[in-house]
C-alpha atoms as a PDB file:
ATOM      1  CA  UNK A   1     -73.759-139.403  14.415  1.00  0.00           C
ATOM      2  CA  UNK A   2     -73.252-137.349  11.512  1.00  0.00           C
ATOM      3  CA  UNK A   3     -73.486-138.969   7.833  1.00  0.00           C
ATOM      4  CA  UNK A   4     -69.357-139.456   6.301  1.00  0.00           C
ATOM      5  CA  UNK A   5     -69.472-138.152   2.967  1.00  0.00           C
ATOM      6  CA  UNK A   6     -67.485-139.439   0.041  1.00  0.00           C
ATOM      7  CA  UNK A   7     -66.154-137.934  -3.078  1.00  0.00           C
ATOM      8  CA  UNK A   8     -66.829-139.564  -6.082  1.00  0.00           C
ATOM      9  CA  UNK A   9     -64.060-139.257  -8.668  1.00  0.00           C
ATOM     10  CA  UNK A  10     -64.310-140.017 -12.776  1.00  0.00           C
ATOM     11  CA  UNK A  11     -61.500-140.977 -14.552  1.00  0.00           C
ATOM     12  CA  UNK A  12     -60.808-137.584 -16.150  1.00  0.00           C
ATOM     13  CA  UNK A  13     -61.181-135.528 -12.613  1.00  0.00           C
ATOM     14  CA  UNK A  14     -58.933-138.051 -10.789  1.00  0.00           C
ATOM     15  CA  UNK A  15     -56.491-137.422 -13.819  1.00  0.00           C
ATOM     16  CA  UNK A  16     -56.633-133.584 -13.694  1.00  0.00           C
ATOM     17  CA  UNK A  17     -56.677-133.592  -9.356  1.00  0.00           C
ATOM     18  CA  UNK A  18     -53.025-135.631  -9.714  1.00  0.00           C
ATOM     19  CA  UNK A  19     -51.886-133.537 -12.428  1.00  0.00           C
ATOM     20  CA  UNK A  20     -52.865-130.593 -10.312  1.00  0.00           C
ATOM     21  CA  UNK A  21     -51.284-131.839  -7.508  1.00  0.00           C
ATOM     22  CA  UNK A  22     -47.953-132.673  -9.127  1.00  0.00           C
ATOM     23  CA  UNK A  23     -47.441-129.920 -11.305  1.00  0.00           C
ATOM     24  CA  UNK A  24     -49.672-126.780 -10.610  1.00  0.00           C
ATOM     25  CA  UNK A  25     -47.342-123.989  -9.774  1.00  0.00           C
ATOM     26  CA  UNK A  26     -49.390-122.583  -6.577  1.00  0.00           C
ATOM     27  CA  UNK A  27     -48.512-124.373  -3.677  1.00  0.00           C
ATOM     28  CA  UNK A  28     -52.139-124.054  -2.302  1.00  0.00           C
ATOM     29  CA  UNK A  29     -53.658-125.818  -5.147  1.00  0.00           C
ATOM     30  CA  UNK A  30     -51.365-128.535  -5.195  1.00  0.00           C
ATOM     31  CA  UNK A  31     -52.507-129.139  -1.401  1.00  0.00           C
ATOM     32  CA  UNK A  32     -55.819-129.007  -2.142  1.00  0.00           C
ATOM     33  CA  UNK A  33     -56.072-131.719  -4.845  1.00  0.00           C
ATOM     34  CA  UNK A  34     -54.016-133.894  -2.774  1.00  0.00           C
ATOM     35  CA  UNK A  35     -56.877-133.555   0.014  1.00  0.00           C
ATOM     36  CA  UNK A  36     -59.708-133.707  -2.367  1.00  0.00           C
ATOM     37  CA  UNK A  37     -57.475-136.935  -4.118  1.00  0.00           C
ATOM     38  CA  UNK A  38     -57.145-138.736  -0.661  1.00  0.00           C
ATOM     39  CA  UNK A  39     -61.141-138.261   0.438  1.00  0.00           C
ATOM     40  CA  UNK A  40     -61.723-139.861  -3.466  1.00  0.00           C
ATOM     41  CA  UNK A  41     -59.318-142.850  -2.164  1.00  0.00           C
ATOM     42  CA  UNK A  42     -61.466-143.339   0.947  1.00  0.00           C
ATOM     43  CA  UNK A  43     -60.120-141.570   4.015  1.00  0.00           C
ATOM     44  CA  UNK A  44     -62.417-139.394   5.748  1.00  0.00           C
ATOM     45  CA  UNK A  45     -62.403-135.306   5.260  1.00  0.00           C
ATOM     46  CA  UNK A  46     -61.841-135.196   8.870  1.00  0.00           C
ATOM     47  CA  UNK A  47     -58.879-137.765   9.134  1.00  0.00           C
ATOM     48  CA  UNK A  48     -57.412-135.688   6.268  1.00  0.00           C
ATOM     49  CA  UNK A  49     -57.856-132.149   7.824  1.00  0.00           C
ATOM     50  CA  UNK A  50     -55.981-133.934  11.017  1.00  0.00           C
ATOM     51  CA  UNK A  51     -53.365-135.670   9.612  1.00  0.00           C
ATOM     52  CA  UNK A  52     -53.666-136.418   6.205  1.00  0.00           C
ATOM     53  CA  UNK A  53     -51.777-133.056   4.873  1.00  0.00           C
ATOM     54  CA  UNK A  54     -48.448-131.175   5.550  1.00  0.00           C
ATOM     55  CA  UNK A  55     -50.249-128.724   7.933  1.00  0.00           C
ATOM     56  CA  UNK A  56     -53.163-129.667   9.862  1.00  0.00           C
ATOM     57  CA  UNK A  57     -56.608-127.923   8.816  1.00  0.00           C
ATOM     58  CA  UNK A  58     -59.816-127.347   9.822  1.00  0.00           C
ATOM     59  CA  UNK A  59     -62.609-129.990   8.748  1.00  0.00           C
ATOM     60  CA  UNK A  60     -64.387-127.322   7.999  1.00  0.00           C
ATOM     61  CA  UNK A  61     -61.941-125.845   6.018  1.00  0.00           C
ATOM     62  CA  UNK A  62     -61.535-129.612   3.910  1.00  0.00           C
ATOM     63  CA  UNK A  63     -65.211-129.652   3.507  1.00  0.00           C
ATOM     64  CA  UNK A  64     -65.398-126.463   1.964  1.00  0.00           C
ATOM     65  CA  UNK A  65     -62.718-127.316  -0.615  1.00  0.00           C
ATOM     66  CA  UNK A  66     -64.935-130.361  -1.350  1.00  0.00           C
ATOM     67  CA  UNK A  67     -68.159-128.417  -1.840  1.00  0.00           C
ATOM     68  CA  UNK A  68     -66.541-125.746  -3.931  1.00  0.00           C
ATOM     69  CA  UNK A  69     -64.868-128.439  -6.169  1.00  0.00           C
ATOM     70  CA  UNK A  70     -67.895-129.983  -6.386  1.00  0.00           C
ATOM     71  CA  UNK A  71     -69.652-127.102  -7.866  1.00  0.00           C
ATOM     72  CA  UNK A  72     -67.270-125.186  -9.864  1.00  0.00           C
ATOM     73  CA  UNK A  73     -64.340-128.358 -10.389  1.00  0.00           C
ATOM     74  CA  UNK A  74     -61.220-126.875 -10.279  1.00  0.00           C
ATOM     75  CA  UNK A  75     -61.503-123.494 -11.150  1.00  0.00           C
ATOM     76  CA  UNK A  76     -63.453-123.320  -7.646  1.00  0.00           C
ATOM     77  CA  UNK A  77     -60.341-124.616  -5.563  1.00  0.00           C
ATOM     78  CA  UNK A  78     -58.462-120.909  -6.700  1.00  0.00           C
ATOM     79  CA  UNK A  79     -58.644-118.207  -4.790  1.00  0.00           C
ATOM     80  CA  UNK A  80     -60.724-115.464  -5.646  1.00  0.00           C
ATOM     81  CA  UNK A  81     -59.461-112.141  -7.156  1.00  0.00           C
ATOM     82  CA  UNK A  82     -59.854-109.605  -4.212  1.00  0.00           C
ATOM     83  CA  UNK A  83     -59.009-112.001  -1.727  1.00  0.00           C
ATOM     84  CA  UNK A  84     -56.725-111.521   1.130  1.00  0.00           C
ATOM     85  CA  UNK A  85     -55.293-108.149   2.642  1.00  0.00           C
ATOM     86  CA  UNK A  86     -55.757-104.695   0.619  1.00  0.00           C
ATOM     87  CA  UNK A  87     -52.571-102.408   0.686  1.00  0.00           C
ATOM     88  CA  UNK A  88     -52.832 -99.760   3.330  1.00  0.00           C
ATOM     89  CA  UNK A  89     -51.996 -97.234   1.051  1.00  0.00           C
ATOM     90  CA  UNK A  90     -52.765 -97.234  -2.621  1.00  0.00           C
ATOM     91  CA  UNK A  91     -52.024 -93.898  -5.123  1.00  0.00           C
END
């Protein structure tokens, strides 16, 4: 059985996660800090990725949102410049 794993939360990152998910003005990151904010209260990454959010996710896709905040804090849970689809045509 694989080992559940737990994010542990100070003070100051469990204020910046709500304030991130309350007020940041990108959708995605507001979603993220409310998973990363429910795995801190004590539900499991999985249960989260199932049901815990608006859309369901991916564990997988929770678990990497843990191990980038976990390395980088917040400024990991953006999305890369250069990310996503290139125009097909550019001058």
């Amino acid at each position: 059985m694989p080992k559940r794993r737990y994010l542990h939360l100070t003070d100051a990152q469990q204020k910046e996660l709500k304030d991130v998910r309350d007020h940041h003005s990108k959708p995605y990151m507001r979603e993220k800090a409310a998973a990363l904010l429910k795995i801190a209260g004590g539900m499991s990454p999985h249960a989260v990725a199932q049901r815990g959010l608006l859309k369901p996710r991916a564990p997988d896709t929770i678990y990497s949102w843990m191990n980038r905040y976990e390395a980088k804090g917040i400024q990991g849970l953006l999305v890369q410049e250069g990310r996503g689809r290139k125009p097909s045509f550019s001058p």
